[in-house]
N, C-alpha and C. Protein backbone atom coordinates (compact mmCIF):
# COMPACT_ATOMS: atom_id res chain seq x y z
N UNK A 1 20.32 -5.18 -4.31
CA UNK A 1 20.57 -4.04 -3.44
C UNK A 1 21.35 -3.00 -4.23
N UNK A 2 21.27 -1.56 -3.77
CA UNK A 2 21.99 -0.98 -4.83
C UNK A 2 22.97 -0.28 -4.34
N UNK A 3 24.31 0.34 -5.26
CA UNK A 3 25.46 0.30 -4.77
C UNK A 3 25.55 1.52 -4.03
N UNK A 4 26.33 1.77 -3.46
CA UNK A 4 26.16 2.71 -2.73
C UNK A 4 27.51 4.12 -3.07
N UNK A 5 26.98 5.36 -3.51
CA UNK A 5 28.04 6.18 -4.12
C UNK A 5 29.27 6.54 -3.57
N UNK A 6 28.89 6.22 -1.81
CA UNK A 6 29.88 6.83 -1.15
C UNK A 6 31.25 5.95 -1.29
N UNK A 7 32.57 6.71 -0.79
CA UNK A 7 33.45 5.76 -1.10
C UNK A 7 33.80 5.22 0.39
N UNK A 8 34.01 4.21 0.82
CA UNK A 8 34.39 4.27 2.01
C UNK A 8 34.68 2.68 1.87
N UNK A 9 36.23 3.13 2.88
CA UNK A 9 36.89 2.02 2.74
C UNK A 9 37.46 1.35 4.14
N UNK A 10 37.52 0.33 4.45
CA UNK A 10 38.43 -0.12 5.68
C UNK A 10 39.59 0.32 6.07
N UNK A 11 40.09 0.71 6.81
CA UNK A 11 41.49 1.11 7.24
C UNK A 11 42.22 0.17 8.02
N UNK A 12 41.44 -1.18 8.36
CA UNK A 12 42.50 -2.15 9.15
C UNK A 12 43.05 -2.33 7.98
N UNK A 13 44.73 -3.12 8.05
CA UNK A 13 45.56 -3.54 7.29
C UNK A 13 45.35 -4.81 7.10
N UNK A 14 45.52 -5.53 5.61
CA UNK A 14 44.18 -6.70 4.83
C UNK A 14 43.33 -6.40 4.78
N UNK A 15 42.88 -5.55 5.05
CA UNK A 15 41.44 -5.93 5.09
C UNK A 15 41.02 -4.40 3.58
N UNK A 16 39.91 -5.49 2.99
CA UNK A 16 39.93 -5.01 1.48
C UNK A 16 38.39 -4.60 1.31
N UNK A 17 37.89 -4.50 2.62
CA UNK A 17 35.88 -4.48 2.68
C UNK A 17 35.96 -2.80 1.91
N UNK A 18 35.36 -3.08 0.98
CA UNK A 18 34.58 -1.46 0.74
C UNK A 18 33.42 -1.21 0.69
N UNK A 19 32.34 0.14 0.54
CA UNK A 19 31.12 0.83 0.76
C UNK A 19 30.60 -0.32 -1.19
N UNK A 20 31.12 -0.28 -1.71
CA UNK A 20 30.71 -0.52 -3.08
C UNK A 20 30.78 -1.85 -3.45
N UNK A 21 31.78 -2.60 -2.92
CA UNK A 21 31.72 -4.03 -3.12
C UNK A 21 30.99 -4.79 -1.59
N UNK A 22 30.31 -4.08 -0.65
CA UNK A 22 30.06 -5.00 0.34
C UNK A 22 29.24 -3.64 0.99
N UNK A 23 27.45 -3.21 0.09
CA UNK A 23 27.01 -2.51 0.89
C UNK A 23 26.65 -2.50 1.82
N UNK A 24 26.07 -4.04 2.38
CA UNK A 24 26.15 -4.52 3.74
C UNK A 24 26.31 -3.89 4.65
N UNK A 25 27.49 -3.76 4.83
CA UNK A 25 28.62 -3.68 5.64
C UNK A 25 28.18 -2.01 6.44
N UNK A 26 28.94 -1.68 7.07
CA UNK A 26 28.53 -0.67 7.69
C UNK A 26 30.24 -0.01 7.73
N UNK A 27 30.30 0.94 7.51
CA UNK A 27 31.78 1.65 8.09
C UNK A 27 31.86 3.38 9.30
N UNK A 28 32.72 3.01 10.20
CA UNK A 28 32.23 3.57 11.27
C UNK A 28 33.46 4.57 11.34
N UNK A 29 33.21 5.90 11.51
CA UNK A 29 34.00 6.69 11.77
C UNK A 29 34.59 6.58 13.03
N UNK A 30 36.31 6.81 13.34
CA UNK A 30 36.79 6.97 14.06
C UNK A 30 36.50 7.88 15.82
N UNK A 31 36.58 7.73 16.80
CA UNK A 31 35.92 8.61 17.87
C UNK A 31 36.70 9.58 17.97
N UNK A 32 35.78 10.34 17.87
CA UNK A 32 36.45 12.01 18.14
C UNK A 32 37.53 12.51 19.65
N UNK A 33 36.95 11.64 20.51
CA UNK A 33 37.33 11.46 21.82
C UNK A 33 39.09 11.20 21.27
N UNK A 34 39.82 11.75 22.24
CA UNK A 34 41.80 10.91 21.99
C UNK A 34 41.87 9.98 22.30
N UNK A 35 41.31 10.03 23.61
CA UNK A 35 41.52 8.83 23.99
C UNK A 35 41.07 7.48 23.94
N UNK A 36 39.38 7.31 23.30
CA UNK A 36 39.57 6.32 22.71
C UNK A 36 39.56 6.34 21.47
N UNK A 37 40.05 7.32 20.57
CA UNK A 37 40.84 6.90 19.00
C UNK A 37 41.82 6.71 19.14
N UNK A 38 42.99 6.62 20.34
CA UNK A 38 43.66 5.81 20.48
C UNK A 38 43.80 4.46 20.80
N UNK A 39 42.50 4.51 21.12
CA UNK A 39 42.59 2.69 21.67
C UNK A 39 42.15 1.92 20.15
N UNK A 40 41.38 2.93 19.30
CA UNK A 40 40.99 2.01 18.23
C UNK A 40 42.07 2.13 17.00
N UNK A 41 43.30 3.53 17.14
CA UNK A 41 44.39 3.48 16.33
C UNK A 41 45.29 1.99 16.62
N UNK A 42 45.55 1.84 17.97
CA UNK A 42 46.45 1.17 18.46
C UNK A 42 45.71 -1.08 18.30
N UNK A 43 44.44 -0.97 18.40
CA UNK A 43 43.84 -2.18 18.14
C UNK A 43 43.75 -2.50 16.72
N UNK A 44 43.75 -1.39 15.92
CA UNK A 44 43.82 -2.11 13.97
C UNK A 44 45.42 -1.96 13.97
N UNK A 45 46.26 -1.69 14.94
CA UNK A 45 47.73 -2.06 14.50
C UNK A 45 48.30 -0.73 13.83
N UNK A 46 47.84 0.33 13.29
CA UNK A 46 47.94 1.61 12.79
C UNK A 46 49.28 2.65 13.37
N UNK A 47 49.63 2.67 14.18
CA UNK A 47 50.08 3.46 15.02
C UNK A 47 51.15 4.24 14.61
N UNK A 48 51.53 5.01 14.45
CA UNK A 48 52.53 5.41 13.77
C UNK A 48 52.10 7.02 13.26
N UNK A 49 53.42 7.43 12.84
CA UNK A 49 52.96 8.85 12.21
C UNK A 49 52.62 8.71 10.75
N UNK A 50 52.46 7.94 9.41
CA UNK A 50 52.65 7.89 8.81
C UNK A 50 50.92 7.43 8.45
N UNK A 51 50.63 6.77 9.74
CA UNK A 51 48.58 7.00 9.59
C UNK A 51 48.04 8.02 9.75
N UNK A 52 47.38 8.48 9.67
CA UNK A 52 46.04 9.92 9.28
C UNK A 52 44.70 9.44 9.11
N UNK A 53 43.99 9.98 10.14
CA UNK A 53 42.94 9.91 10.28
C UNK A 53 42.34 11.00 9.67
N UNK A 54 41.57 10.84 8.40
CA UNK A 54 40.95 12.15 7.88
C UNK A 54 39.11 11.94 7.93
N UNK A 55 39.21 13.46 7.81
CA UNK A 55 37.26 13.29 8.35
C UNK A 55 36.53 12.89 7.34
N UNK A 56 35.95 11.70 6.86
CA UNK A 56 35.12 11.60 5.81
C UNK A 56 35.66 10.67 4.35
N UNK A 57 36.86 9.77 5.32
CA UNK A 57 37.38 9.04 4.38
C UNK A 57 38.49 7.73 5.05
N UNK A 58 38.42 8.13 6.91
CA UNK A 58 39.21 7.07 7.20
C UNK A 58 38.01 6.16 8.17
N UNK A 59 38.11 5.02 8.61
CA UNK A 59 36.69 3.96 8.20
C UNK A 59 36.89 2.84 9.06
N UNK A 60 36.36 2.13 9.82
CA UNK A 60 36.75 0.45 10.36
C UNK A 60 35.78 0.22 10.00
N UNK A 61 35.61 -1.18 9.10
CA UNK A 61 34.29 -1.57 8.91
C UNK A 61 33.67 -2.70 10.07
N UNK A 62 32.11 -3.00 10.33
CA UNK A 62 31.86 -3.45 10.84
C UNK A 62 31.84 -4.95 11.12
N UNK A 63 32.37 -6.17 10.34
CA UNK A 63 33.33 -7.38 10.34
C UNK A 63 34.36 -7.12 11.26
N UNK A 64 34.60 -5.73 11.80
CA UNK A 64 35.89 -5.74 13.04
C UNK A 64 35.36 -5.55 14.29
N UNK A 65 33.99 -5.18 14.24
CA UNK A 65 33.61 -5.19 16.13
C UNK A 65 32.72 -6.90 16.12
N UNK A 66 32.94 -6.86 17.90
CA UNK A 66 31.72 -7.92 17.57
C UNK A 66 30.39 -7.73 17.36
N UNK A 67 30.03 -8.77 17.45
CA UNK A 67 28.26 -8.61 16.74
C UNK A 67 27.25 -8.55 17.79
N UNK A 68 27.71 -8.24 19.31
CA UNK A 68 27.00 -7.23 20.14
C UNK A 68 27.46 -5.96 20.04
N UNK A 69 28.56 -5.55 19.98
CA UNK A 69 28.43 -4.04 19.53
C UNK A 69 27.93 -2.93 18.39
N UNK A 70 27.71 -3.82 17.54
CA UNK A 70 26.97 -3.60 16.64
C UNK A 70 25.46 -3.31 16.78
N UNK A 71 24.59 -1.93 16.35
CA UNK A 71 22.97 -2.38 16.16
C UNK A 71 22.32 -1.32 15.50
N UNK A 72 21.26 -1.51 15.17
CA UNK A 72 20.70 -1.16 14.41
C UNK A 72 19.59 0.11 14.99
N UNK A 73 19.12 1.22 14.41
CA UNK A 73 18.25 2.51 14.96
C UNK A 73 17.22 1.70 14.72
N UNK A 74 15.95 2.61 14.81
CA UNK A 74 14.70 2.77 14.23
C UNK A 74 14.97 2.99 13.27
N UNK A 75 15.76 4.04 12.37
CA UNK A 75 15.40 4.49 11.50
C UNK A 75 16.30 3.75 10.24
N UNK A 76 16.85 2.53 10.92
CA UNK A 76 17.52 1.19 10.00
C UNK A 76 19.12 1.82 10.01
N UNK A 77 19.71 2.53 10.31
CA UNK A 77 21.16 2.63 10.23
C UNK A 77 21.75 1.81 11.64
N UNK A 78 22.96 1.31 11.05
CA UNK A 78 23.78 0.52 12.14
C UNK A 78 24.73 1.51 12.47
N UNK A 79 24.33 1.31 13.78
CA UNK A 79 25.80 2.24 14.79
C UNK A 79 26.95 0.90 15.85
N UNK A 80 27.46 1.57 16.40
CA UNK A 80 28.42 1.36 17.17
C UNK A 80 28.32 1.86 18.99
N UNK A 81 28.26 0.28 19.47
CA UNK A 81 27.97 0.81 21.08
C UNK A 81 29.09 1.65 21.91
N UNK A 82 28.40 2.50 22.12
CA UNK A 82 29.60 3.34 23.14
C UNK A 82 30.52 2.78 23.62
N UNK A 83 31.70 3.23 23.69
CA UNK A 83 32.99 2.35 24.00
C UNK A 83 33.45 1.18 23.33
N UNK A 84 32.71 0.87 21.96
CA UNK A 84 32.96 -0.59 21.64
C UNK A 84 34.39 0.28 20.85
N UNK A 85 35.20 -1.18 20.76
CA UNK A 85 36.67 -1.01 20.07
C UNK A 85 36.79 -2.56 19.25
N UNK A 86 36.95 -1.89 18.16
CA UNK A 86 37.27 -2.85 17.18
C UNK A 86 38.07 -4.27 17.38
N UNK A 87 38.09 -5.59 17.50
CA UNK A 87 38.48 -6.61 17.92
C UNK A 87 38.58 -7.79 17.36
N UNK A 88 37.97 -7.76 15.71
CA UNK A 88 37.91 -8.84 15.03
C UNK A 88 39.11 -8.85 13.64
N UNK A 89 40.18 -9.64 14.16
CA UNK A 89 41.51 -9.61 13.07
C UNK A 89 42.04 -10.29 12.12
N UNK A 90 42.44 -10.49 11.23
CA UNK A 90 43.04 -11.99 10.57
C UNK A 90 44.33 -12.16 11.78
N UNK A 91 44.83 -11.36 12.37
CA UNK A 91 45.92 -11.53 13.43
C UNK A 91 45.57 -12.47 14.73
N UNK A 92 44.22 -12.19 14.75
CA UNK A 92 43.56 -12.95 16.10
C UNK A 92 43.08 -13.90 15.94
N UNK A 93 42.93 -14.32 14.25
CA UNK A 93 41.94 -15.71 13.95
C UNK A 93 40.48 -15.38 14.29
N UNK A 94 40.30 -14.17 14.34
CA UNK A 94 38.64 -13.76 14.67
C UNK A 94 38.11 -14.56 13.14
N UNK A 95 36.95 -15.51 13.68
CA UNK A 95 36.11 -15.80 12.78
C UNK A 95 36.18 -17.35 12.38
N UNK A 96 37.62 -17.80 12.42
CA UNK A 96 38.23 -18.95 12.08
C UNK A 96 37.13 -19.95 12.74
N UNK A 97 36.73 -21.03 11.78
CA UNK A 97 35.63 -22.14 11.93
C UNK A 97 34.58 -21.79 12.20
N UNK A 98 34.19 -20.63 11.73
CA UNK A 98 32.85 -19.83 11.65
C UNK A 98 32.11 -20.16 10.39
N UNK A 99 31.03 -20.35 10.10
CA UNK A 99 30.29 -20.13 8.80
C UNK A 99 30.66 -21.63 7.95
């Protein structure tokens, strides 16, 4: 598969997924909406003034929603279901005795 130029990186804290080591992966821009980019500031633990959300470089990758909110177009890109909020943590044991 080939790598992918863009840079894009996870913004939960641990978490080390990037666009280049894990093209897989899908990374989902923050919702424009306040109110729920607050629910998804406040669910990766972020909160604070000292986070910044910038356009085109801050990221949750998709290992943090579950795997119904997750899906795929026609045209093969993975999106994010309306209202879904990020929920999968090393804090929560999301995943633990999986795989």
């Amino acid at each position: 598969m080939a790598q992918s130029k863009r840079k894009c990186y996870c913004s939960v804290p641990s978490c080390s997924n990037n666009k280049q080591k894990f093209p897989y992966l899908s990374f989902h821009k923050f919702p424009v909406d306040a109110e729920k980019r607050a629910r998804w500031v406040r669910a990766i633990k972020r909160e604070g003034p000292s986070f910044k959300i910038l356009r085109g470089s801050t990221f949750v990758c998709s290992r943090h929603f579950a795997p119904d909110d997750v899906y795929t177009t026609a045209s093969g890109r993975n999106r994010i279901r309306q209202g879904a909020v990020p929920s999968g943590f090393h804090w929560n044991d999301w995943g633990k005795g999986k795989g």
